[in-house]
N, C-alpha and C. Protein backbone atom coordinates (compact mmCIF):
# COMPACT_ATOMS: atom_id res chain seq x y z
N UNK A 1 0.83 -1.19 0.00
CA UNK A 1 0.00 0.00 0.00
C UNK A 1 0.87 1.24 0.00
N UNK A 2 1.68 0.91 -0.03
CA UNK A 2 3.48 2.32 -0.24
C UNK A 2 3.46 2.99 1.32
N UNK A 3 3.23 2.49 2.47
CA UNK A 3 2.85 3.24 3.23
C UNK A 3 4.34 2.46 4.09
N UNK A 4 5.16 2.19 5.24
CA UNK A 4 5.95 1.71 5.54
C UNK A 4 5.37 0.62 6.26
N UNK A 5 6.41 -0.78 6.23
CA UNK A 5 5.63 -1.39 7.39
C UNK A 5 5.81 -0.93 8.53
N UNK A 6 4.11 -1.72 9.34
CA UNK A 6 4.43 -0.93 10.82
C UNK A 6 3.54 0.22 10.84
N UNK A 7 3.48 0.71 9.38
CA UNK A 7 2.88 2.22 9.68
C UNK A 7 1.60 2.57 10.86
N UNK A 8 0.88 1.44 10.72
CA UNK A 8 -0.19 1.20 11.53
C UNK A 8 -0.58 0.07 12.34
N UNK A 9 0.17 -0.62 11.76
CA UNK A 9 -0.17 -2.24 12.49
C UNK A 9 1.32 -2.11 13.46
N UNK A 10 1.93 -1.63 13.77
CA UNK A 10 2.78 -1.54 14.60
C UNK A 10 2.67 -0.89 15.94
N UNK A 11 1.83 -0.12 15.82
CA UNK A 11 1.17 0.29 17.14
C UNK A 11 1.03 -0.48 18.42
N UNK A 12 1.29 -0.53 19.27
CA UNK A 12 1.32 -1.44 20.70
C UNK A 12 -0.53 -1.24 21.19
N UNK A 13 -1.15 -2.68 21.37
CA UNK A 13 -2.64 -2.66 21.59
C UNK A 13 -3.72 -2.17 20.73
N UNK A 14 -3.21 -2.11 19.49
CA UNK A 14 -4.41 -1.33 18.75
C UNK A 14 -4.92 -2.34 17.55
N UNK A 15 -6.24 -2.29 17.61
CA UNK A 15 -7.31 -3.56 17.49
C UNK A 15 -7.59 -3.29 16.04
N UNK A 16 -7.93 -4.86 15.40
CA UNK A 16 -7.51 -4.87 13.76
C UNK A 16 -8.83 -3.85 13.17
N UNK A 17 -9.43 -3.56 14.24
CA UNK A 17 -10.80 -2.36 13.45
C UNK A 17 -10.10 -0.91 14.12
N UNK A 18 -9.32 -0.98 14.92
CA UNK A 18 -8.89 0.51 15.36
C UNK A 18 -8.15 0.64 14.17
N UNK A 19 -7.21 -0.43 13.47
CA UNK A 19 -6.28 0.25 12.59
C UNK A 19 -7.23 0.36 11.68
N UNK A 20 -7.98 0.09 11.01
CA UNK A 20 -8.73 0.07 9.64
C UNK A 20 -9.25 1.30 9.94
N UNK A 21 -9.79 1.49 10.83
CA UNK A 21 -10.65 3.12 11.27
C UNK A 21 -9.59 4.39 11.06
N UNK A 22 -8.25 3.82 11.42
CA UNK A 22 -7.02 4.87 11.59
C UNK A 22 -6.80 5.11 9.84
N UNK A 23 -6.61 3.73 9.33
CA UNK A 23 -6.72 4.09 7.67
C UNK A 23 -7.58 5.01 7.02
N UNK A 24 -8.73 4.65 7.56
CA UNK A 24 -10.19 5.16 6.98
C UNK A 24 -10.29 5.32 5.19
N UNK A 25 -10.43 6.14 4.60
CA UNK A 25 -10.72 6.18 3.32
C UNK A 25 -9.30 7.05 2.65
N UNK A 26 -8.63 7.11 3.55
CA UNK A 26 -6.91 7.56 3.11
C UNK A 26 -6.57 6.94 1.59
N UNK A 27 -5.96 8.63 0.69
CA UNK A 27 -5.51 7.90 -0.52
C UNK A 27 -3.74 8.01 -0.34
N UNK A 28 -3.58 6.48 -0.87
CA UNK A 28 -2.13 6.26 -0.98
C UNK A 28 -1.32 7.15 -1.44
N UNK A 29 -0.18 7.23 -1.59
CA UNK A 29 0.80 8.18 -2.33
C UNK A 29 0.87 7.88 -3.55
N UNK A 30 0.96 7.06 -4.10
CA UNK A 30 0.82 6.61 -5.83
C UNK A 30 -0.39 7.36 -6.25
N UNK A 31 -1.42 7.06 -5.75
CA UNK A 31 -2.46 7.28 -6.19
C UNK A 31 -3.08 8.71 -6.40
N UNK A 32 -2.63 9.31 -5.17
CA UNK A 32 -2.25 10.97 -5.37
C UNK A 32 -1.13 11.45 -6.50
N UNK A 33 -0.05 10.73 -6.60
CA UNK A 33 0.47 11.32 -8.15
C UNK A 33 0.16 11.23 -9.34
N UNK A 34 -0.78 9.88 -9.09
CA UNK A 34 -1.14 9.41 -10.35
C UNK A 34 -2.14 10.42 -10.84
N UNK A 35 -3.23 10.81 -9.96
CA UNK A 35 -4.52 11.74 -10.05
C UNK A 35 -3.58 12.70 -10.70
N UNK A 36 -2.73 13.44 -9.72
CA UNK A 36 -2.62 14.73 -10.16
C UNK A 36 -1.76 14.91 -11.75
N UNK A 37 -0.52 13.79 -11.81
CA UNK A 37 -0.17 13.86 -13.59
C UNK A 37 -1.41 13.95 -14.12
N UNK A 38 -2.46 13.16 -14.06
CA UNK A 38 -3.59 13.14 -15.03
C UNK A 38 -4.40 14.86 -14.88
N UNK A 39 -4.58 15.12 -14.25
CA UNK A 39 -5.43 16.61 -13.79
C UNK A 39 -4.50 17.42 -14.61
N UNK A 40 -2.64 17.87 -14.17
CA UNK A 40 -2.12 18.17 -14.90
C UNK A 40 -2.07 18.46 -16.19
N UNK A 41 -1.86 17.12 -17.20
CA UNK A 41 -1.43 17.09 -18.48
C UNK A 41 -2.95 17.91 -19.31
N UNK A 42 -3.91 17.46 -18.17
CA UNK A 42 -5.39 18.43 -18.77
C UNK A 42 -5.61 19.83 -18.69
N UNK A 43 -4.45 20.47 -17.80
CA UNK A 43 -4.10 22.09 -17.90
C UNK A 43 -3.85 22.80 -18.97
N UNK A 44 -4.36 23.44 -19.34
CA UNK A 44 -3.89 24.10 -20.05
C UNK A 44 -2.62 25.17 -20.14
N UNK A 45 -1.22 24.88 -20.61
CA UNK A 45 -0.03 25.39 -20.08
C UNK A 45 -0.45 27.18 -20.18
N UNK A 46 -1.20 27.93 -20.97
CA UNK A 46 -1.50 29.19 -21.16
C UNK A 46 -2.04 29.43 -19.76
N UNK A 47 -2.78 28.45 -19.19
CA UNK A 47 -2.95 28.95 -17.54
C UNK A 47 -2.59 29.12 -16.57
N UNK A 48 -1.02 28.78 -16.34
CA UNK A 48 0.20 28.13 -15.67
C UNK A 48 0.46 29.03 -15.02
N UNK A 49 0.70 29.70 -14.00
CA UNK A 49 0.84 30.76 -13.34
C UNK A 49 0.25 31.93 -13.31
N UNK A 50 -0.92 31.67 -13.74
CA UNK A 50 -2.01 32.98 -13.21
C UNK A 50 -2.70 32.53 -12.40
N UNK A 51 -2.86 33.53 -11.50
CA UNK A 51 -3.64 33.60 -10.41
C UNK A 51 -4.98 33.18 -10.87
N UNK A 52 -5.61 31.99 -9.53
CA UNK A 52 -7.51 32.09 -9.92
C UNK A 52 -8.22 32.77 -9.60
């Protein structure tokens, strides 16, 4: 899930629904670059540093 091991399941006492709850609907790091190249390449470069 690109996240480290441990990241969450390493926790001392914390229950296999506490970690899933701690995950919750979290997007991975791949998945955030992946979105944003795609959002990106749909910019239009003439818009590239102007203010919205």
């Amino acid at each position: 899930m690109a996240l480290e091991d441990g990241h969450v399941t390493g926790v001392p006492r914390l229950s296999r629904t506490a970690q899933l709850k701690a995950l919750g609907n979290g997007v991975v790091p791949p998945q955030a670059v992946a979105a944003l190249r795609i959002l990106l390449a749909r910019t239009e470069p003439a818009m590239w540093g102007r203010a919205a």
